[in-house]
PDB file of N, CA and C in Angstrom:
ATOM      1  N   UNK A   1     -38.236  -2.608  65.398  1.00  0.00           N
ATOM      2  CA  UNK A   1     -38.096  -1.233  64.997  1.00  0.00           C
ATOM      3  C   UNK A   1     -36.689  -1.018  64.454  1.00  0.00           C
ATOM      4  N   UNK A   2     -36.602  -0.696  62.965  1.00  0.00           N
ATOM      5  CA  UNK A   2     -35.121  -0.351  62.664  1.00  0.00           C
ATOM      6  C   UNK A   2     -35.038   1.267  63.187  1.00  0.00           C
ATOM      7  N   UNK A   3     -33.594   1.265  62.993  1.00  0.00           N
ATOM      8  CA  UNK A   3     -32.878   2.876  63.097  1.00  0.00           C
ATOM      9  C   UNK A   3     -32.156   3.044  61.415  1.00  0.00           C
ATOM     10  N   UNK A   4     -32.099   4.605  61.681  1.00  0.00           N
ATOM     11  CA  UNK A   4     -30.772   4.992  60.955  1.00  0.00           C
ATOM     12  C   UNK A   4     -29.662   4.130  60.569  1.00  0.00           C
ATOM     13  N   UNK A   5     -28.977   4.141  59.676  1.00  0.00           N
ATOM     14  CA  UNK A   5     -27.923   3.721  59.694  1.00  0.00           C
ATOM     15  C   UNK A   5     -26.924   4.872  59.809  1.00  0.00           C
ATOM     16  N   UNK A   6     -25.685   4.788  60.355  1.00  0.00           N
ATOM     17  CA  UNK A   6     -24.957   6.001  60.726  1.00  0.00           C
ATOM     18  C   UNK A   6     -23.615   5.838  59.475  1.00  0.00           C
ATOM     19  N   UNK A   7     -23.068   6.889  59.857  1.00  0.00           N
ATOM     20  CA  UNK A   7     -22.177   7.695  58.255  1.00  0.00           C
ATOM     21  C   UNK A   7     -20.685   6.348  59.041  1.00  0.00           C
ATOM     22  N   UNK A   8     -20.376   6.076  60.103  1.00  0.00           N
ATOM     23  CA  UNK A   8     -19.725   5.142  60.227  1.00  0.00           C
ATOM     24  C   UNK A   8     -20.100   3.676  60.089  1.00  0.00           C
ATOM     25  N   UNK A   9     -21.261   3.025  60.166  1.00  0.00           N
ATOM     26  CA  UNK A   9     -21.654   2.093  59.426  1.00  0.00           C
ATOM     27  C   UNK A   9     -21.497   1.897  57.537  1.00  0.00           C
ATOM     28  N   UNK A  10     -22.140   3.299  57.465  1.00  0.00           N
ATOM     29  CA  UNK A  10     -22.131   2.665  55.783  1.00  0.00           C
ATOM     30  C   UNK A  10     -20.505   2.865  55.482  1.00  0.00           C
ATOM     31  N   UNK A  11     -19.398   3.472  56.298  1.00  0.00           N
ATOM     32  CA  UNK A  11     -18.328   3.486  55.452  1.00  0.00           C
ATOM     33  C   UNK A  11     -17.984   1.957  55.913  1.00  0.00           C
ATOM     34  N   UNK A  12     -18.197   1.162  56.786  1.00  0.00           N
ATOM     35  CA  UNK A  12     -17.687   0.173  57.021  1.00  0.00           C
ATOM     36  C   UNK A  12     -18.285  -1.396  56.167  1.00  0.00           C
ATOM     37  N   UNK A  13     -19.442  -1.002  55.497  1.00  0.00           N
ATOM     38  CA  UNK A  13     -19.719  -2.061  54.815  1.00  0.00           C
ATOM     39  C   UNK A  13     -18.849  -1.515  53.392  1.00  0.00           C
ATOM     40  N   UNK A  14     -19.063  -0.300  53.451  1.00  0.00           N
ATOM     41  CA  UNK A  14     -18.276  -0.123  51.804  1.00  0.00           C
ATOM     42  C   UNK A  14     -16.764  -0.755  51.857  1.00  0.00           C
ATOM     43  N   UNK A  15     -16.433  -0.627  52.986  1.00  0.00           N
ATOM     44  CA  UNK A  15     -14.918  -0.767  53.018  1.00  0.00           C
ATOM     45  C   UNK A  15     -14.780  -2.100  53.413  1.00  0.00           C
ATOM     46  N   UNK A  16     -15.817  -3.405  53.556  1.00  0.00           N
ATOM     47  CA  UNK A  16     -16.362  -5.002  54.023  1.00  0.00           C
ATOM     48  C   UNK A  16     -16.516  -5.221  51.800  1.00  0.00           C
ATOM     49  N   UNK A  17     -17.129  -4.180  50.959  1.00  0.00           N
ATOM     50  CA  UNK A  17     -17.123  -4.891  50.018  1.00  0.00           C
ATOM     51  C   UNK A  17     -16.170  -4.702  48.951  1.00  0.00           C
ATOM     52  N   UNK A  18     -14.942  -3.227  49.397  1.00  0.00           N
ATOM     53  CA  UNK A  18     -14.197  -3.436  48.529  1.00  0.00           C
ATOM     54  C   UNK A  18     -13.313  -3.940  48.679  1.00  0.00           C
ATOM     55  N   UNK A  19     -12.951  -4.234  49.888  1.00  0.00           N
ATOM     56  CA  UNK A  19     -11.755  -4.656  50.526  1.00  0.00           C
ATOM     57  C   UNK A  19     -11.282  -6.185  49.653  1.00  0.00           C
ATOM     58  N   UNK A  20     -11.886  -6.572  48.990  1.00  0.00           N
ATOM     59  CA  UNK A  20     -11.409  -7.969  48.175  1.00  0.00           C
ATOM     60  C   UNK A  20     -10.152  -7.434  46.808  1.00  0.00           C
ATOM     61  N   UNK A  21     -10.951  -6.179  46.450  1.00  0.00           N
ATOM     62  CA  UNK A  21      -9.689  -5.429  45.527  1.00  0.00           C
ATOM     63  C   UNK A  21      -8.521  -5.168  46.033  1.00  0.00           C
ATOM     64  N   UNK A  22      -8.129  -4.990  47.083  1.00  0.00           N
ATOM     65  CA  UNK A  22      -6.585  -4.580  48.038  1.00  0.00           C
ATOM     66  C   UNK A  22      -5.849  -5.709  48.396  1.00  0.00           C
ATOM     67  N   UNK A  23      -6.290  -6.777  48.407  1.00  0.00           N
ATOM     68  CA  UNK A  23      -5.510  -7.447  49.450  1.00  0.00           C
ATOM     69  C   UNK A  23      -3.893  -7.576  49.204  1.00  0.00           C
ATOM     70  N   UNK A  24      -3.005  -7.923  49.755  1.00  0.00           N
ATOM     71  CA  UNK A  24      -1.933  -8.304  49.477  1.00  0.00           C
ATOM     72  C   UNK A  24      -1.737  -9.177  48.305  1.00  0.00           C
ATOM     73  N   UNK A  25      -0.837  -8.287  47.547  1.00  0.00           N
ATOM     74  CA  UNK A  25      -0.609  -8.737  46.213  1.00  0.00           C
ATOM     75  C   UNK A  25      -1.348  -7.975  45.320  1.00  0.00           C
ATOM     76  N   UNK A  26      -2.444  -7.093  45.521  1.00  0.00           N
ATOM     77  CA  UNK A  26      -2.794  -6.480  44.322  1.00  0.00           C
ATOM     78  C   UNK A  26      -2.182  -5.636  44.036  1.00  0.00           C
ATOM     79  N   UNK A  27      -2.185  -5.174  42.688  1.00  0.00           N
ATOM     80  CA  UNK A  27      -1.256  -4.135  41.650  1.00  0.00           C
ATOM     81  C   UNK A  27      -1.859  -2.908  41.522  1.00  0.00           C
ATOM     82  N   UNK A  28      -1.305  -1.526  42.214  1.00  0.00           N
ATOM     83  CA  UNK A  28      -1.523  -0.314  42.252  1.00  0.00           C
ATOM     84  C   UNK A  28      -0.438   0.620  40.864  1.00  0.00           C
ATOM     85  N   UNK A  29      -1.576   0.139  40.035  1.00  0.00           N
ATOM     86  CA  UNK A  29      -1.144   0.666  38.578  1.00  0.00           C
ATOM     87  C   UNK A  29      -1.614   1.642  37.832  1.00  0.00           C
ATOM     88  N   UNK A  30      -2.117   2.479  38.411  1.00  0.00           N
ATOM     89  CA  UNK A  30      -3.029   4.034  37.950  1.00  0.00           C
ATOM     90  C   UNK A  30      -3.372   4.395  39.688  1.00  0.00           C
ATOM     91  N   UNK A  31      -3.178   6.022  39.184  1.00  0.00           N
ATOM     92  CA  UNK A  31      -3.428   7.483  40.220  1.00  0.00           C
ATOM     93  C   UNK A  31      -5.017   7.070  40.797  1.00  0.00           C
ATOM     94  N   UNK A  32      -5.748   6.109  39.978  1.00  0.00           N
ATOM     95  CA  UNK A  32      -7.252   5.981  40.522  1.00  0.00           C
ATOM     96  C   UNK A  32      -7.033   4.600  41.432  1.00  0.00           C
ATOM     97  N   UNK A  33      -6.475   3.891  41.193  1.00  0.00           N
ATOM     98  CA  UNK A  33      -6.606   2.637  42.219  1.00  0.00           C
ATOM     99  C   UNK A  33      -5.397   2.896  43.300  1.00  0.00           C
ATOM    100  N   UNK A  34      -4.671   3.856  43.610  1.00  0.00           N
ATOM    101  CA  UNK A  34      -3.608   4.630  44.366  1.00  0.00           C
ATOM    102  C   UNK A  34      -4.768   4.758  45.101  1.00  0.00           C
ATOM    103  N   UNK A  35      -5.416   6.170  44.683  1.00  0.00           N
ATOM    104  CA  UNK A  35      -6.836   6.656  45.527  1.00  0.00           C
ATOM    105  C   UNK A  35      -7.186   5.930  45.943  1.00  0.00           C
ATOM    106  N   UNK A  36      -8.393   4.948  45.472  1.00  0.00           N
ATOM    107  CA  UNK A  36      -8.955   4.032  45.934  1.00  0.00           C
ATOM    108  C   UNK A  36      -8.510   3.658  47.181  1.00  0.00           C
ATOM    109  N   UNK A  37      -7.457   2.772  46.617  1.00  0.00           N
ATOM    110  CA  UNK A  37      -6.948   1.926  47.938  1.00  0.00           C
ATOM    111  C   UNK A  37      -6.775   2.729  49.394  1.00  0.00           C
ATOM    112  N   UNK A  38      -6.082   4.244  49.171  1.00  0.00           N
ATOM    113  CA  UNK A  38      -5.915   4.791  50.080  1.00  0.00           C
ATOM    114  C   UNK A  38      -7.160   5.516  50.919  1.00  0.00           C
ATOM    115  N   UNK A  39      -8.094   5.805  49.750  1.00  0.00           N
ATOM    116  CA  UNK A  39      -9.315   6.496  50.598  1.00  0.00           C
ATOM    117  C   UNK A  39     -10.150   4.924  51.523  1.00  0.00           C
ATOM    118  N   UNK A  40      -9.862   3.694  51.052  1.00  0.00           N
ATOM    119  CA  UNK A  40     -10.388   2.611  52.072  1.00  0.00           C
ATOM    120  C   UNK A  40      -9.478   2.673  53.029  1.00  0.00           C
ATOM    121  N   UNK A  41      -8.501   2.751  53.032  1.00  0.00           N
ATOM    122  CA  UNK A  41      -7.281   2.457  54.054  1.00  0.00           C
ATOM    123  C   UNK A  41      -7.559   3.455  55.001  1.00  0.00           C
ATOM    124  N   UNK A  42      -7.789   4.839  54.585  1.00  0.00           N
ATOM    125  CA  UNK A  42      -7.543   6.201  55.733  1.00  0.00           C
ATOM    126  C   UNK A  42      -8.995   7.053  56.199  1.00  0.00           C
ATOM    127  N   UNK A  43     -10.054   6.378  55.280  1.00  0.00           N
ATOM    128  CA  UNK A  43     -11.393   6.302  55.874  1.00  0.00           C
ATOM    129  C   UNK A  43     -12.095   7.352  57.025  1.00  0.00           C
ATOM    130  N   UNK A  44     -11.710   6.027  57.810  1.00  0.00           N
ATOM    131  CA  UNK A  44     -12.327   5.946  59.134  1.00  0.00           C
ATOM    132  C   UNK A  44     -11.310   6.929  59.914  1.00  0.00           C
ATOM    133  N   UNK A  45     -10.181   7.237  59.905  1.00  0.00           N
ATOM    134  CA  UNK A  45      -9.113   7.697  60.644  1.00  0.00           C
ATOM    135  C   UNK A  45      -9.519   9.174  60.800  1.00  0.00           C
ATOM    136  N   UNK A  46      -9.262   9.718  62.002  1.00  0.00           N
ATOM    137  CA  UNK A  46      -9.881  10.976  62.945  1.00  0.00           C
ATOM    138  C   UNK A  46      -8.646  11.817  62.767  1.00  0.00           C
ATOM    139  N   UNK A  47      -6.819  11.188  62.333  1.00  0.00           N
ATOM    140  CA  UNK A  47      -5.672  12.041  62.491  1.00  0.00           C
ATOM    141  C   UNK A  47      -5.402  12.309  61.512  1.00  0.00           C
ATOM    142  N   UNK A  48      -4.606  12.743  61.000  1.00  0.00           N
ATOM    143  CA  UNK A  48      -3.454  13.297  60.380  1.00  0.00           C
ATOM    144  C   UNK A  48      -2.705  12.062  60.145  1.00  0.00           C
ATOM    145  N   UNK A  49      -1.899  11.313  59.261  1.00  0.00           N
ATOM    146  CA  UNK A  49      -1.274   9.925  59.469  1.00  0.00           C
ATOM    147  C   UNK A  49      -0.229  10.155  58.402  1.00  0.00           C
ATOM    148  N   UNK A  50       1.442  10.142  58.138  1.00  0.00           N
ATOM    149  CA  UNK A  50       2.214   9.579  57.415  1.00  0.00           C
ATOM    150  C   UNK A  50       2.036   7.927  57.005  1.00  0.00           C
ATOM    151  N   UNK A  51       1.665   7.941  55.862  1.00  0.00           N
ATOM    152  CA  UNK A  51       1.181   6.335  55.570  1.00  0.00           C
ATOM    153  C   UNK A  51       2.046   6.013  54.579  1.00  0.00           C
ATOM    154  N   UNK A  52       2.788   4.904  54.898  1.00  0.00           N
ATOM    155  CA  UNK A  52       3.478   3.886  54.100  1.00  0.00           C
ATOM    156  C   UNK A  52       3.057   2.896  53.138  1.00  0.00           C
ATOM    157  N   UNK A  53       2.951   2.872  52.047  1.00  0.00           N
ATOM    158  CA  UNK A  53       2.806   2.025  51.431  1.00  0.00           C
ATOM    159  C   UNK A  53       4.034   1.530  50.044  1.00  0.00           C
ATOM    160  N   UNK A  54       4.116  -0.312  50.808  1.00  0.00           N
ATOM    161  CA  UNK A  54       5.194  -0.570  50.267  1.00  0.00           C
ATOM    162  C   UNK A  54       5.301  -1.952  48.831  1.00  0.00           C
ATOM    163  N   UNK A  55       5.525  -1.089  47.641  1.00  0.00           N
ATOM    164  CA  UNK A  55       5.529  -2.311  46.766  1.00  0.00           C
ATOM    165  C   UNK A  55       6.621  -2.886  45.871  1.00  0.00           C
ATOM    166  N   UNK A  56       6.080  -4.027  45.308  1.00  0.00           N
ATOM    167  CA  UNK A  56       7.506  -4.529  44.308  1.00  0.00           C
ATOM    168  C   UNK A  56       7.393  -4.159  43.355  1.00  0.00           C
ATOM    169  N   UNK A  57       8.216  -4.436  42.480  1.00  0.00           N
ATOM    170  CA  UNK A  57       8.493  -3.775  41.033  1.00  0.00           C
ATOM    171  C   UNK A  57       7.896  -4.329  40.086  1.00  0.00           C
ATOM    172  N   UNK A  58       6.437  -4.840  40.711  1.00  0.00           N
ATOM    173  CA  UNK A  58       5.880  -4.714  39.755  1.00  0.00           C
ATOM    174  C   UNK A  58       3.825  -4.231  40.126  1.00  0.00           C
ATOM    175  N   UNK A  59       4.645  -3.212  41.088  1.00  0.00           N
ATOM    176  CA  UNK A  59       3.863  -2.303  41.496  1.00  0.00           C
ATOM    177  C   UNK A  59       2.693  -2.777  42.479  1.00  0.00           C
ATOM    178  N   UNK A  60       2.796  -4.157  42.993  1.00  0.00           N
ATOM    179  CA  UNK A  60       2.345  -4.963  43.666  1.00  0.00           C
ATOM    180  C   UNK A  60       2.146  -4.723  45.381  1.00  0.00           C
ATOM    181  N   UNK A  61       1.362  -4.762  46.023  1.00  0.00           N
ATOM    182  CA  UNK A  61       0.717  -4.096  47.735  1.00  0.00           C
ATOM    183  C   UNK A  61       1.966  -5.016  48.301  1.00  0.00           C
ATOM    184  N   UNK A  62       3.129  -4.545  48.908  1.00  0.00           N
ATOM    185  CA  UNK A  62       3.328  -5.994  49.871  1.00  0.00           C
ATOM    186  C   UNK A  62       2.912  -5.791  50.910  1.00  0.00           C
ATOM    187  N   UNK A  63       2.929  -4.486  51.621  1.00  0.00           N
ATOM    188  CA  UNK A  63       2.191  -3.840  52.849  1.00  0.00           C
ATOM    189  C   UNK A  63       1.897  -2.539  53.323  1.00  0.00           C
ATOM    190  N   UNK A  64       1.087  -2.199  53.675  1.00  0.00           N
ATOM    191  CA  UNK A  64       0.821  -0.709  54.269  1.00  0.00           C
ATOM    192  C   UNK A  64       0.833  -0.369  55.414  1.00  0.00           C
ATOM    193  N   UNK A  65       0.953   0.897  55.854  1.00  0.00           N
ATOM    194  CA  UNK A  65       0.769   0.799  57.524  1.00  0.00           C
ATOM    195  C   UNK A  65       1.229   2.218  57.810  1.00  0.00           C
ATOM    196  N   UNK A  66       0.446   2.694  58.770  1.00  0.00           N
ATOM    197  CA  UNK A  66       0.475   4.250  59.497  1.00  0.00           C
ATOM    198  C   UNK A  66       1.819   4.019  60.310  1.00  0.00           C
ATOM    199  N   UNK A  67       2.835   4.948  59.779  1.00  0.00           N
ATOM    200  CA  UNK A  67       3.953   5.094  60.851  1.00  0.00           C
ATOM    201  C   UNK A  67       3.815   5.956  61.429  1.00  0.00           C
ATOM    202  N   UNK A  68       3.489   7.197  61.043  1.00  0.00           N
ATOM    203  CA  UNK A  68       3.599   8.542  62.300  1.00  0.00           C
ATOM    204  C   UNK A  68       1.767   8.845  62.425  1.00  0.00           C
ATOM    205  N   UNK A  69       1.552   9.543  63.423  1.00  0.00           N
ATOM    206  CA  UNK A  69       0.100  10.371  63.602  1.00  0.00           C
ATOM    207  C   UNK A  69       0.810  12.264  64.044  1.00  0.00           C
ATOM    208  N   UNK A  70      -0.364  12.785  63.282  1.00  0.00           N
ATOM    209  CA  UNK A  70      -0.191  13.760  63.798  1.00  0.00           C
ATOM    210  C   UNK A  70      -1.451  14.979  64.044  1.00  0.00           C
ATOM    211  N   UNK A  71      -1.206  16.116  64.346  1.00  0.00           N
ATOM    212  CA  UNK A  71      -2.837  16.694  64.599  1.00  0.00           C
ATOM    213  C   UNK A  71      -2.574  17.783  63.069  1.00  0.00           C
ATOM    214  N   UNK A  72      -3.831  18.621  62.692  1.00  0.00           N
ATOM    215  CA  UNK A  72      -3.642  19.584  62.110  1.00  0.00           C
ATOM    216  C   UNK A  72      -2.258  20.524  61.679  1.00  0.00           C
ATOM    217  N   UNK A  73      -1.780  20.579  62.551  1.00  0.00           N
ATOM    218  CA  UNK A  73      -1.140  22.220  62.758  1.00  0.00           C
ATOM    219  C   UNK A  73       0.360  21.337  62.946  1.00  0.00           C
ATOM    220  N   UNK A  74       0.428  20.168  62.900  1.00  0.00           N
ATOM    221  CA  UNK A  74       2.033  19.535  62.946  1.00  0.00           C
ATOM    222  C   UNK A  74       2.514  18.588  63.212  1.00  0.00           C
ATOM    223  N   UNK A  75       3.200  17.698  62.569  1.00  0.00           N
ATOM    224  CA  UNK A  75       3.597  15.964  63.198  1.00  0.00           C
ATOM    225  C   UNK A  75       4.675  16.455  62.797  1.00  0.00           C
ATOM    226  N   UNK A  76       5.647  15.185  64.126  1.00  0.00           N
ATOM    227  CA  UNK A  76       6.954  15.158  63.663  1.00  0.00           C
ATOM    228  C   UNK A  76       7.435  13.978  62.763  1.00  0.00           C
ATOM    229  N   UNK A  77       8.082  13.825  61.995  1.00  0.00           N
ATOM    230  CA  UNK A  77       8.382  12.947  60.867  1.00  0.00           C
ATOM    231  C   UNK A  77       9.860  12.365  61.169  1.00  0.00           C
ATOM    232  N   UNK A  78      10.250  11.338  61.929  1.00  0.00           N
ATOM    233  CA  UNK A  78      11.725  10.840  62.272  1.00  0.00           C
ATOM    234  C   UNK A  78      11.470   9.378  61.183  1.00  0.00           C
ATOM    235  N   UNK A  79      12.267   8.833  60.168  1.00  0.00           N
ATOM    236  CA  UNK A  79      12.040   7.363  59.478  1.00  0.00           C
ATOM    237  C   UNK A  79      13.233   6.811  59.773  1.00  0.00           C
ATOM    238  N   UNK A  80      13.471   6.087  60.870  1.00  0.00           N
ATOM    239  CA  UNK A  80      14.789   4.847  61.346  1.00  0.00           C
ATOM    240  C   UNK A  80      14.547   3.763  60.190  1.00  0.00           C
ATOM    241  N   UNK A  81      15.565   3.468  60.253  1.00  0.00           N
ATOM    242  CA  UNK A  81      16.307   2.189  58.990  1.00  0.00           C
ATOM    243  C   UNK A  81      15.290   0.951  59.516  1.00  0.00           C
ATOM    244  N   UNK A  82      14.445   1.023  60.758  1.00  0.00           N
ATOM    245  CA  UNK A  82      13.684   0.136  60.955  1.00  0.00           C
ATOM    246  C   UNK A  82      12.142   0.147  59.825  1.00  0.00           C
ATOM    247  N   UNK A  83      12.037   0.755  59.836  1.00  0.00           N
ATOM    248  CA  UNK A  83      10.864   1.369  58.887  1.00  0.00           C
ATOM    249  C   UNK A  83      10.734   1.605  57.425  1.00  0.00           C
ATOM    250  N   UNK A  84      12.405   1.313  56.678  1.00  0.00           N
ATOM    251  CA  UNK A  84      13.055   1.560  55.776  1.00  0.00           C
ATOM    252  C   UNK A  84      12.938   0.064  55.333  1.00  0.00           C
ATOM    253  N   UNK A  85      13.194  -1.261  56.467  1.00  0.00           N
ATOM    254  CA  UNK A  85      13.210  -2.582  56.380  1.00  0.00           C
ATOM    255  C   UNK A  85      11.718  -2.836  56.716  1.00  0.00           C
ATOM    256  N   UNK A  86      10.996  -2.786  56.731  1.00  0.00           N
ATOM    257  CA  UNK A  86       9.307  -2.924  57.415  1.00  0.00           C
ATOM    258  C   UNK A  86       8.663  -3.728  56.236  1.00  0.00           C
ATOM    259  N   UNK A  87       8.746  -3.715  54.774  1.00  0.00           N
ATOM    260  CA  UNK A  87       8.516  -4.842  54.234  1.00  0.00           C
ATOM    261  C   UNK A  87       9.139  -5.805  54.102  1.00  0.00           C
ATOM    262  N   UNK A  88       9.953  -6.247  54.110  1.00  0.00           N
ATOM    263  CA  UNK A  88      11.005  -7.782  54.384  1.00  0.00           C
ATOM    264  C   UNK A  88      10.530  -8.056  55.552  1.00  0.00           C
ATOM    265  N   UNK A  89       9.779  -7.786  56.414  1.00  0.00           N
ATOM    266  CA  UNK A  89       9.207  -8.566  58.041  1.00  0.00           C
ATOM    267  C   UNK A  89       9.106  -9.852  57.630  1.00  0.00           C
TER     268      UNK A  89
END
């Protein structure tokens, strides 16, 4: 007997078949593959998120990553020189 498939399943195969377009090293070179990348990246996420994304000059992914969370109505936003260095890891 199958079921339903649920609205968190199908985002997770969508985001199983695009995920080959993002990987490290691809080139975020138009406002539409910006989107893209970011609507796979922030998806699934239930918060509010300051999201980092960090590239080279030649507009290239070196890495992404949620530094702050916050709810609706307010996050606090502190960026230490640690976070400033977070792509050279």
């Amino acid at each position: 007997m199958s079921r339903p498939v649920t609205q968190e399943e199908i985002l997770a195969m969508a985001k199983q078949l695009v995920e080959g377009q993002f990987r490290r090293g691809q080139a975020l070179t138009s406002p539409d593959a910006t989107r893209d990348f970011l609507m796979l990246e922030l998806a699934l996420l239930e918060r509010e998120v300051f999201y980092c994304i960090f590239l080279d000059n030649q507009h290239r992914v070196l890495t992404a990553e949620c530094c702050f969370q916050g709810t609706i109505d307010g996050a606090s936003v502190y960026i230490p020189v640690k976070s400033l260095n977070a792509p050279y890891r």
